[in-house]
C-alpha atoms as a PDB file:
ATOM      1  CA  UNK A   1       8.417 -41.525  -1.571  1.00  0.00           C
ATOM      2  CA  UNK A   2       7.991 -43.670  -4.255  1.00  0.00           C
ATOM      3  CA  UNK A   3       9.153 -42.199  -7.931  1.00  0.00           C
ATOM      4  CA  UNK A   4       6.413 -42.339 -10.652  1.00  0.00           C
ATOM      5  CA  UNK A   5       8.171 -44.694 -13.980  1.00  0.00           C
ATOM      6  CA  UNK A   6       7.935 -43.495 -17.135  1.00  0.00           C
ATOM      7  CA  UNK A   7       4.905 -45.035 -17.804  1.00  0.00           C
ATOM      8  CA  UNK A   8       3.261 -43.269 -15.469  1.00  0.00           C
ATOM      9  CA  UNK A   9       4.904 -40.086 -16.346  1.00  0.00           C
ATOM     10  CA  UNK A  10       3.829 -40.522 -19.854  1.00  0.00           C
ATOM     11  CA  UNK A  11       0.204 -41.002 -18.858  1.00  0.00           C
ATOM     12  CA  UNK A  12      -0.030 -37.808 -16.795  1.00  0.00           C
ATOM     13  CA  UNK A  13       1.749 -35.844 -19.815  1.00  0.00           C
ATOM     14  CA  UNK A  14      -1.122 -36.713 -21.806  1.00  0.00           C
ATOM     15  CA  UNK A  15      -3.907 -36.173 -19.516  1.00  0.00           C
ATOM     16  CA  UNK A  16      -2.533 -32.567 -18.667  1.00  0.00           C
ATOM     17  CA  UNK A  17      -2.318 -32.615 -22.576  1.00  0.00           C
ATOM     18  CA  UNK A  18      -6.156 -33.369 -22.984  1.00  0.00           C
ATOM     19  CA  UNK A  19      -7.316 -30.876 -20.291  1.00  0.00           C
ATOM     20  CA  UNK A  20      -5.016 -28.119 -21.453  1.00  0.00           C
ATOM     21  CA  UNK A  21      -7.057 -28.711 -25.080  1.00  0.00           C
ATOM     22  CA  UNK A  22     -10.886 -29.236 -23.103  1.00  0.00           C
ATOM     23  CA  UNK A  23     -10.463 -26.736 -20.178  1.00  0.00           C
ATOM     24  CA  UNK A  24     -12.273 -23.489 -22.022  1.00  0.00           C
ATOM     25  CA  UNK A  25     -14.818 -25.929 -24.287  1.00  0.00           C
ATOM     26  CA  UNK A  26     -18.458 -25.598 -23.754  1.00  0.00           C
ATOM     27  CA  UNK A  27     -20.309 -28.271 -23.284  1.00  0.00           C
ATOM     28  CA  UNK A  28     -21.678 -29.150 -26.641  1.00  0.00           C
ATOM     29  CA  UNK A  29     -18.153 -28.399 -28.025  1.00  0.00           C
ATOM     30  CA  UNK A  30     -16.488 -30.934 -26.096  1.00  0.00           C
ATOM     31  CA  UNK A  31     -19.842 -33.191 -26.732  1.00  0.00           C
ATOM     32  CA  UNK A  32     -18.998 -32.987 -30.488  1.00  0.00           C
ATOM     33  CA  UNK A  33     -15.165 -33.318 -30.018  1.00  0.00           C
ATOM     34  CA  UNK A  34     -16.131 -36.450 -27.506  1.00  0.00           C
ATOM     35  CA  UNK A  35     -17.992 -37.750 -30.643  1.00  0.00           C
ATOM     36  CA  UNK A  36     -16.157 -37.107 -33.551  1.00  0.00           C
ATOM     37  CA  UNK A  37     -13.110 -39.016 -31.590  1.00  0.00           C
ATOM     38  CA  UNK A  38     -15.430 -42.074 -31.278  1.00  0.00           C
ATOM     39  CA  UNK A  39     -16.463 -42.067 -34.658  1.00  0.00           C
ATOM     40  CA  UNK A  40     -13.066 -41.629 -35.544  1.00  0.00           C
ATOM     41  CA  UNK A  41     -12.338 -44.740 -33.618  1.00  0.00           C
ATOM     42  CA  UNK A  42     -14.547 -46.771 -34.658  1.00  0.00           C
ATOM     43  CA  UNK A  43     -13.896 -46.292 -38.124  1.00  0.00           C
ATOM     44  CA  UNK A  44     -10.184 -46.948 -37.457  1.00  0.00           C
ATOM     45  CA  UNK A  45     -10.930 -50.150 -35.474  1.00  0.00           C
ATOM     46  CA  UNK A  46     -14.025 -51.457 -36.731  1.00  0.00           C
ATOM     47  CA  UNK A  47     -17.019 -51.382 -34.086  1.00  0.00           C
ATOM     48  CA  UNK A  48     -20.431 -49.593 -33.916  1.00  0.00           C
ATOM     49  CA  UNK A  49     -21.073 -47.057 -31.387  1.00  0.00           C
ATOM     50  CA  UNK A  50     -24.985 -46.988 -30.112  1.00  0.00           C
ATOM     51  CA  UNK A  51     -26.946 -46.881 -27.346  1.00  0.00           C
ATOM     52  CA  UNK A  52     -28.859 -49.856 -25.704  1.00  0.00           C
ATOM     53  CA  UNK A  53     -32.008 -49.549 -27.080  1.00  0.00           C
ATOM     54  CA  UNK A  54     -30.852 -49.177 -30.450  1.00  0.00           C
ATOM     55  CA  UNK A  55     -28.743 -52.526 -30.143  1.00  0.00           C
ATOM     56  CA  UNK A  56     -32.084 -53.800 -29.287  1.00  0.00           C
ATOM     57  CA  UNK A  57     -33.456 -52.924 -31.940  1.00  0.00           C
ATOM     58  CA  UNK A  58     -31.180 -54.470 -34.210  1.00  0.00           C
ATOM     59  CA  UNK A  59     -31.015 -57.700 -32.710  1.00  0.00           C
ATOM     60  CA  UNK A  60     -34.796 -57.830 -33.005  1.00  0.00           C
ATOM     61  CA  UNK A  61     -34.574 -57.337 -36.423  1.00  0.00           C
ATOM     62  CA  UNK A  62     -32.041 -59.091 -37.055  1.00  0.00           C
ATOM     63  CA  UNK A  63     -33.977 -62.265 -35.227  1.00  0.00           C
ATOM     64  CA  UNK A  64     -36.786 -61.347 -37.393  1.00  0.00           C
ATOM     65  CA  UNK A  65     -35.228 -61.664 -40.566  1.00  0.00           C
ATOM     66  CA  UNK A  66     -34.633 -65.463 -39.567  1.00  0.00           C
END
């Protein structure tokens, strides 16, 4: 049997981690947790988070404005 590395040991860890924290949430709690991480993210690392159409939306503006 092959023997997990650490790597791969460290990745489990924090996926038991993760469901140990979501396992009781209701589903609009772990909605808004699921959210405020991406915001959180995205502030951190600089990108927009948005649905297709409202990409689409910009870009037609933005084409518009040309």
């Amino acid at each position: 049997m092959k023997k997990p590395n650490t790597i791969e040991q460290e990745i489990n860890r924090i996926r038991l981690e993760i469901y140990e924290e979501t396992k009781n949430l209701t589903p609009d709690e772990r909605t808004r947790r699921s959210n405020e991480r991406g915001q959180k993210l995205a502030a951190q690392y600089g990108f927009t988070i948005g649905t297709p159409a409202s990409r689409a939306k910009v870009a037609v503006s933005e084409n518009a404005n040309r």
